[in-house]
N, C-alpha and C. Protein backbone atom coordinates (compact mmCIF):
# COMPACT_ATOMS: atom_id res chain seq x y z
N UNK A 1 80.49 -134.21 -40.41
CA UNK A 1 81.16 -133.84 -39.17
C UNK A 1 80.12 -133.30 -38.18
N UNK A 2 80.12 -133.84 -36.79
CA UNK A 2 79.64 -133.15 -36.12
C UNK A 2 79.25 -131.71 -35.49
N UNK A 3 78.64 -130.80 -34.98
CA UNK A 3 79.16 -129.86 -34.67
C UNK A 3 79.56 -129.69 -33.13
N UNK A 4 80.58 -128.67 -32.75
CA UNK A 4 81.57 -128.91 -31.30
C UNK A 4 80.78 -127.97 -31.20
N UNK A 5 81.22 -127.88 -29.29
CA UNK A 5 80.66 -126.57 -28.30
C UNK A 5 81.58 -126.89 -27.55
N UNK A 6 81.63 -125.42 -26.96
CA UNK A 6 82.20 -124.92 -25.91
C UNK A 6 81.00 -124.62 -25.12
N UNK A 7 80.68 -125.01 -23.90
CA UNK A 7 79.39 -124.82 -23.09
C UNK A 7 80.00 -124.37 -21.60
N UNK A 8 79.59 -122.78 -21.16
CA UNK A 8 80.17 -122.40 -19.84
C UNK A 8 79.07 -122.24 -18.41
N UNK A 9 79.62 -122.44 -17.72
CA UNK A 9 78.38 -122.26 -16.31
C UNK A 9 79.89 -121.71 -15.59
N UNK A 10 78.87 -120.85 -14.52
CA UNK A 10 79.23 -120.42 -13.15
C UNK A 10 78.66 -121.04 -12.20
N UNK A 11 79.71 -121.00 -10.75
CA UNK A 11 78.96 -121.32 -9.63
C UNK A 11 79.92 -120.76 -8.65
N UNK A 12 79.29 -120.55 -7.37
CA UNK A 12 80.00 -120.07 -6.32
C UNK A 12 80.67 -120.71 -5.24
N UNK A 13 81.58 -121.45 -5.56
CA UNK A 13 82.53 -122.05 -4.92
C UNK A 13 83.77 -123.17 -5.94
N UNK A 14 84.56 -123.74 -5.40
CA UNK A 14 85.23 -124.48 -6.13
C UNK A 14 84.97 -125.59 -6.44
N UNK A 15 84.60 -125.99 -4.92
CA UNK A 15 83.87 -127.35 -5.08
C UNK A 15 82.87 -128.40 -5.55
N UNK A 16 81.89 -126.89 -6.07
CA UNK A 16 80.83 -127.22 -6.49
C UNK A 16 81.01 -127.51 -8.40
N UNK A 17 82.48 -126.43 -8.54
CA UNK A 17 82.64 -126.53 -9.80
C UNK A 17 83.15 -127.50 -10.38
N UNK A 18 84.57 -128.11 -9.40
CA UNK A 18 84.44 -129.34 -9.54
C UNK A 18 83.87 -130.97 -9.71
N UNK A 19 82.81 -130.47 -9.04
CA UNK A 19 81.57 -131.45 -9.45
C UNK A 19 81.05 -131.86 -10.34
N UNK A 20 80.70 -130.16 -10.49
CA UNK A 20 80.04 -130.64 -11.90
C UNK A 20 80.96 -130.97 -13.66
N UNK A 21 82.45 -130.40 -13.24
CA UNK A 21 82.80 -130.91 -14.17
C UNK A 21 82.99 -132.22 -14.51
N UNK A 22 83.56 -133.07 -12.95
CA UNK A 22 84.04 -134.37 -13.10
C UNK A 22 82.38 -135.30 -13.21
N UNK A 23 81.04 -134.99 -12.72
CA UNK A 23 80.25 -135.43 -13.01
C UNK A 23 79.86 -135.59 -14.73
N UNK A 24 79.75 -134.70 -15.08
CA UNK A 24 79.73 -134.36 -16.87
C UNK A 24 80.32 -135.04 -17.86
N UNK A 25 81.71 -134.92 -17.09
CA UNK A 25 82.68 -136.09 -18.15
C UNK A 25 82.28 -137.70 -17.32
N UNK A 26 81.97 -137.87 -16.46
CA UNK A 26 81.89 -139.32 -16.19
C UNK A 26 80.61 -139.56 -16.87
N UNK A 27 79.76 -138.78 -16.78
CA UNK A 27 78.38 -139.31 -17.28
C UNK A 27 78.89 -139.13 -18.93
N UNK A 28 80.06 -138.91 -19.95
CA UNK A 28 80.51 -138.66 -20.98
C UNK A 28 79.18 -137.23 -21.85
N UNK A 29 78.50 -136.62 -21.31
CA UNK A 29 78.19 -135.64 -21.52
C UNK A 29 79.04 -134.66 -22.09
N UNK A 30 80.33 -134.69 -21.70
CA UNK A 30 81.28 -133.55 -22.17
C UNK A 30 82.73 -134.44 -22.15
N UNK A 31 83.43 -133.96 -23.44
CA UNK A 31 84.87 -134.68 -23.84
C UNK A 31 85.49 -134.27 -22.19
N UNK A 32 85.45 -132.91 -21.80
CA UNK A 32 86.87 -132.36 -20.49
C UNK A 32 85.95 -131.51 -20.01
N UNK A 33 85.97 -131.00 -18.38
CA UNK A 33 85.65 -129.78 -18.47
C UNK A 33 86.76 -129.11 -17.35
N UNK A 34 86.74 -127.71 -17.37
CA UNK A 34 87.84 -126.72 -16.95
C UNK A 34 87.43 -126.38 -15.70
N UNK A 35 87.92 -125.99 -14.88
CA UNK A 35 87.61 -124.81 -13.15
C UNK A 35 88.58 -124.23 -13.74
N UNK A 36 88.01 -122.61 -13.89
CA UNK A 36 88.60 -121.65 -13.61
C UNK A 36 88.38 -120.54 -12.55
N UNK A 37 89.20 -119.95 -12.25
CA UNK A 37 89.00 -118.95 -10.51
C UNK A 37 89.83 -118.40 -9.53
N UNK A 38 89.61 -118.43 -8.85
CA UNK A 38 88.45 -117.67 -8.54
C UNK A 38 88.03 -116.60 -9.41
N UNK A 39 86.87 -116.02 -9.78
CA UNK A 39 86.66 -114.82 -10.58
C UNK A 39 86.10 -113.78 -9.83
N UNK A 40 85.46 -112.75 -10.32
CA UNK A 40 84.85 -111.49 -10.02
C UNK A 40 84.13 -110.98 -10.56
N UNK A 41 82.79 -111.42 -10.19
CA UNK A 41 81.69 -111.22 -10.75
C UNK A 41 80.52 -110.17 -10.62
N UNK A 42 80.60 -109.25 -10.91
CA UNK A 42 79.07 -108.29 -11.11
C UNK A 42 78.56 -108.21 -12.26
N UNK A 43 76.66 -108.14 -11.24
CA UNK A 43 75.41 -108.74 -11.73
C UNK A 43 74.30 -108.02 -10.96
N UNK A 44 73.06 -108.14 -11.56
CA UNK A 44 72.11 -107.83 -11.22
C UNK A 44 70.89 -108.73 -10.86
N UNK A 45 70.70 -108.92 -9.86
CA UNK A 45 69.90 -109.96 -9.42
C UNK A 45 68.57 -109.30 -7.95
N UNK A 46 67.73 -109.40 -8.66
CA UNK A 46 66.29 -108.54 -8.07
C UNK A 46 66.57 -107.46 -8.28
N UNK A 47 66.85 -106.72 -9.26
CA UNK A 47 66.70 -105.35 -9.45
C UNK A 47 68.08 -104.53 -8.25
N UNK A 48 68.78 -104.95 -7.97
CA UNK A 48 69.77 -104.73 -7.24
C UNK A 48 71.26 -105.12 -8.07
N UNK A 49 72.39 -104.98 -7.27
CA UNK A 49 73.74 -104.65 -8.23
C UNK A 49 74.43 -105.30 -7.22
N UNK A 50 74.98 -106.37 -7.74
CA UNK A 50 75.69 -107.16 -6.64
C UNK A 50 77.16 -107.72 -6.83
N UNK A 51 78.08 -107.91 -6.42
CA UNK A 51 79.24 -108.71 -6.58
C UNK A 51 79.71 -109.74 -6.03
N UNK A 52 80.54 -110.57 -6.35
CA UNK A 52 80.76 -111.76 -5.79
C UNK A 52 81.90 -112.67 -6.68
N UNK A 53 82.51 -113.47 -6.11
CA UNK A 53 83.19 -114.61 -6.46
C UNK A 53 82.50 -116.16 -6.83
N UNK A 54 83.47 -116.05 -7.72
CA UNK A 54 82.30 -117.00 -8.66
C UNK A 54 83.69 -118.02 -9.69
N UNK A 55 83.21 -119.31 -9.90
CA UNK A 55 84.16 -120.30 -10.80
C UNK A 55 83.44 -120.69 -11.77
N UNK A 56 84.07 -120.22 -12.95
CA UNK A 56 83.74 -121.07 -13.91
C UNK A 56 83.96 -122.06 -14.68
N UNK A 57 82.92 -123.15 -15.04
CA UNK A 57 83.22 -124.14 -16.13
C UNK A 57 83.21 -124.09 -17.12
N UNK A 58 84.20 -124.54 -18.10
CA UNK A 58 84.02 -124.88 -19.01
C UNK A 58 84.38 -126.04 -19.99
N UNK A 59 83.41 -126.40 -20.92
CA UNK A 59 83.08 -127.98 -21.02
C UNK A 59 83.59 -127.90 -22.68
N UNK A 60 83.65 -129.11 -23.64
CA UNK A 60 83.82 -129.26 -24.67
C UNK A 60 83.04 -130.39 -24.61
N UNK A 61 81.57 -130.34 -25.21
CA UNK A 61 81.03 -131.10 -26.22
C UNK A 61 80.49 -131.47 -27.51
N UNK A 62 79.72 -132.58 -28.20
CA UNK A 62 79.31 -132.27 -29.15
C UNK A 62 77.92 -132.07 -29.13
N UNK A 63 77.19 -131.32 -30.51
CA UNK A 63 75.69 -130.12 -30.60
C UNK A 63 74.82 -131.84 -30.41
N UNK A 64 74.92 -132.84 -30.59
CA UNK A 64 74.02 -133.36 -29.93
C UNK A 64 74.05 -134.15 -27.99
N UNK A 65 75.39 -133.95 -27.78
CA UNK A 65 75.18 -134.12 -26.42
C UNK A 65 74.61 -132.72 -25.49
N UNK A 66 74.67 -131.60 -26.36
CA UNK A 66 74.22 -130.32 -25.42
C UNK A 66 72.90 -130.02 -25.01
N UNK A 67 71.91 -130.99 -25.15
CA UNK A 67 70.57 -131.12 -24.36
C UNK A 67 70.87 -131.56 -23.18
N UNK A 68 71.49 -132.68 -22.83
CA UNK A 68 71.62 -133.19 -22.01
C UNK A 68 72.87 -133.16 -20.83
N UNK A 69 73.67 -132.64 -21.66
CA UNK A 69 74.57 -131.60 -20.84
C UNK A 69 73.76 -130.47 -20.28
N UNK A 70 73.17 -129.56 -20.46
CA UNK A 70 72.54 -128.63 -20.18
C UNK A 70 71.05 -129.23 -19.07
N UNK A 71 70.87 -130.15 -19.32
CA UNK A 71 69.60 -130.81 -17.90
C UNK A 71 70.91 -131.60 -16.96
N UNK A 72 71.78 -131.91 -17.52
CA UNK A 72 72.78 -132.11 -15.98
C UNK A 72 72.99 -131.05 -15.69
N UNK A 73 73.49 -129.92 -15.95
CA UNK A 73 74.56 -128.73 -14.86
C UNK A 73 72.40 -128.37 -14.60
N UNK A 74 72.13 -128.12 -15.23
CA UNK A 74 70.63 -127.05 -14.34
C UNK A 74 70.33 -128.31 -13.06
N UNK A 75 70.07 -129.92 -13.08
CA UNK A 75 69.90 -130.65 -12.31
C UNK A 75 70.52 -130.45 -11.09
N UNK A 76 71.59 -130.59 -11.10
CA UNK A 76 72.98 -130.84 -10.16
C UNK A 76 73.71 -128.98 -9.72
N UNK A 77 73.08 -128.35 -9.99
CA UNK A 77 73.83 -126.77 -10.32
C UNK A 77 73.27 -126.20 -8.94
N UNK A 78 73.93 -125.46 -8.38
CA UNK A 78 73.43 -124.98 -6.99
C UNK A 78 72.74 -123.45 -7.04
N UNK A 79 72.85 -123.35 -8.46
CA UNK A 79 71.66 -122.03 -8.51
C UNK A 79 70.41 -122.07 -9.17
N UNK A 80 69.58 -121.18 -8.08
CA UNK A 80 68.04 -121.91 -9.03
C UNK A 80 67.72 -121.59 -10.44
N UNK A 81 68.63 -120.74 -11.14
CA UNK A 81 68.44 -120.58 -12.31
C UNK A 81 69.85 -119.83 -13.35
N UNK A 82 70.71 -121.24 -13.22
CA UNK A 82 72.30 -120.86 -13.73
C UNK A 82 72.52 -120.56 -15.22
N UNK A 83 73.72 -120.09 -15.46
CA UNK A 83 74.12 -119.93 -16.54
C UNK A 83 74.43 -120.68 -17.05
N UNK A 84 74.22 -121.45 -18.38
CA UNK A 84 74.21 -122.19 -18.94
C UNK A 84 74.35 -121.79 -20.86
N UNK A 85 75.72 -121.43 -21.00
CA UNK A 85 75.68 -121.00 -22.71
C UNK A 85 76.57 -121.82 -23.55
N UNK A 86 76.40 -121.61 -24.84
CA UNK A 86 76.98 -122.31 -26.05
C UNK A 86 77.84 -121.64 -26.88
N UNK A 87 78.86 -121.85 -27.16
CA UNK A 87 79.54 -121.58 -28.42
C UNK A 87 80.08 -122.32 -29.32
N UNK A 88 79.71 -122.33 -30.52
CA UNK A 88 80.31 -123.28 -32.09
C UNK A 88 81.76 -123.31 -31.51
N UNK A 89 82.20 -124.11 -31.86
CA UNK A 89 83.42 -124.43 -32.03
C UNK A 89 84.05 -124.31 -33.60
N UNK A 90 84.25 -123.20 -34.46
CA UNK A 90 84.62 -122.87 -35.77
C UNK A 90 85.39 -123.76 -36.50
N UNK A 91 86.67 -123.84 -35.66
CA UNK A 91 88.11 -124.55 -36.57
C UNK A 91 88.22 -125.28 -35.16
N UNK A 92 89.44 -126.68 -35.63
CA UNK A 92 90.22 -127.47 -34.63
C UNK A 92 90.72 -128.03 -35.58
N UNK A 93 91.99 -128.53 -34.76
CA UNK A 93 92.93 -129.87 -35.33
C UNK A 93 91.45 -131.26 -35.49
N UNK A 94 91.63 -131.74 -36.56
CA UNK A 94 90.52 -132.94 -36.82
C UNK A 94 90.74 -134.06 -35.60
N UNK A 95 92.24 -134.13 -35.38
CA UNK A 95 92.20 -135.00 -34.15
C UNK A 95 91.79 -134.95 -32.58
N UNK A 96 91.73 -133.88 -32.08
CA UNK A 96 90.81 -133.21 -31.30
C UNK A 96 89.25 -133.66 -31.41
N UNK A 97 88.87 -132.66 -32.43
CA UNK A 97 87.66 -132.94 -32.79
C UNK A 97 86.95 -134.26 -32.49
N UNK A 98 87.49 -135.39 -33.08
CA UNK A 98 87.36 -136.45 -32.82
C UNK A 98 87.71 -137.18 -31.89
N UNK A 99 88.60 -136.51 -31.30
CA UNK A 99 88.49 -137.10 -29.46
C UNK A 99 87.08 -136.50 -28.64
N UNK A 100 87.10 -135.61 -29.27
CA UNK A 100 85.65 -134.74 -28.16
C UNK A 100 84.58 -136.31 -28.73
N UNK A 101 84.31 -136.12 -29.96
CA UNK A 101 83.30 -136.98 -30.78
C UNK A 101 83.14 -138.19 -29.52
N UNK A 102 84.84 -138.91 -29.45
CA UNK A 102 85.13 -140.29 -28.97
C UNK A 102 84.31 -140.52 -27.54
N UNK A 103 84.92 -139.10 -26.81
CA UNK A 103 84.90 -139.13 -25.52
C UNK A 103 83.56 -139.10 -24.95
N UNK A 104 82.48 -138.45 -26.26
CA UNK A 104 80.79 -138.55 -25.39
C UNK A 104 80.31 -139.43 -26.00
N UNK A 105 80.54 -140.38 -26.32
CA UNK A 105 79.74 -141.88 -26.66
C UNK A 105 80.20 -142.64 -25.37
């Protein structure tokens, strides 16, 4: 069996989030990915304390499409240095699973 991910990025707007999700799954990089948002975000960026609105994605693929998932959203991502993380996917229905599998070939 393969192994699944859950892979999340932020970005600051909707539009942009949309992008990159529907880009991701067309390039089959990722089975689906989510916009969620608007959010509320504080962070520290140059040694300063900042807030802001912010959308996040989130993607379902499999551990060998996540190289290349991860050089699309940094490629295409409108921050010069985005968030980009992973999580195992533990348990699923097997049929799932194997739609994610289906959907990035």
């Amino acid at each position: 069996m393969a192994d699944f991910l859950i892979v999340i990025t932020t970005v600051d707007n909707q539009d942009a989030a949309r992008k990159l999700s529907r880009s991701a799954v067309e390039a089959s990089l990722a089975a689906s990915g989510q916009v969620t948002g608007p959010i509320e975000t504080t962070y520290r960026h140059l040694g300063e304390v900042s807030e802001g609105t912010e959308y996040q994605v989130t993607f379902r693929t499999t551990g060998d499409r996540l190289a290349a998932l991860e050089k699309h959203l940094v490629d295409n991502h409108p921050y010069d240095s985005p968030e980009v993380i992973a999580f195992t996917i533990d348990a699923g229905r097997a049929d799932y699973l194997d739609w994610i599998t289906r959907a990035t070939r």
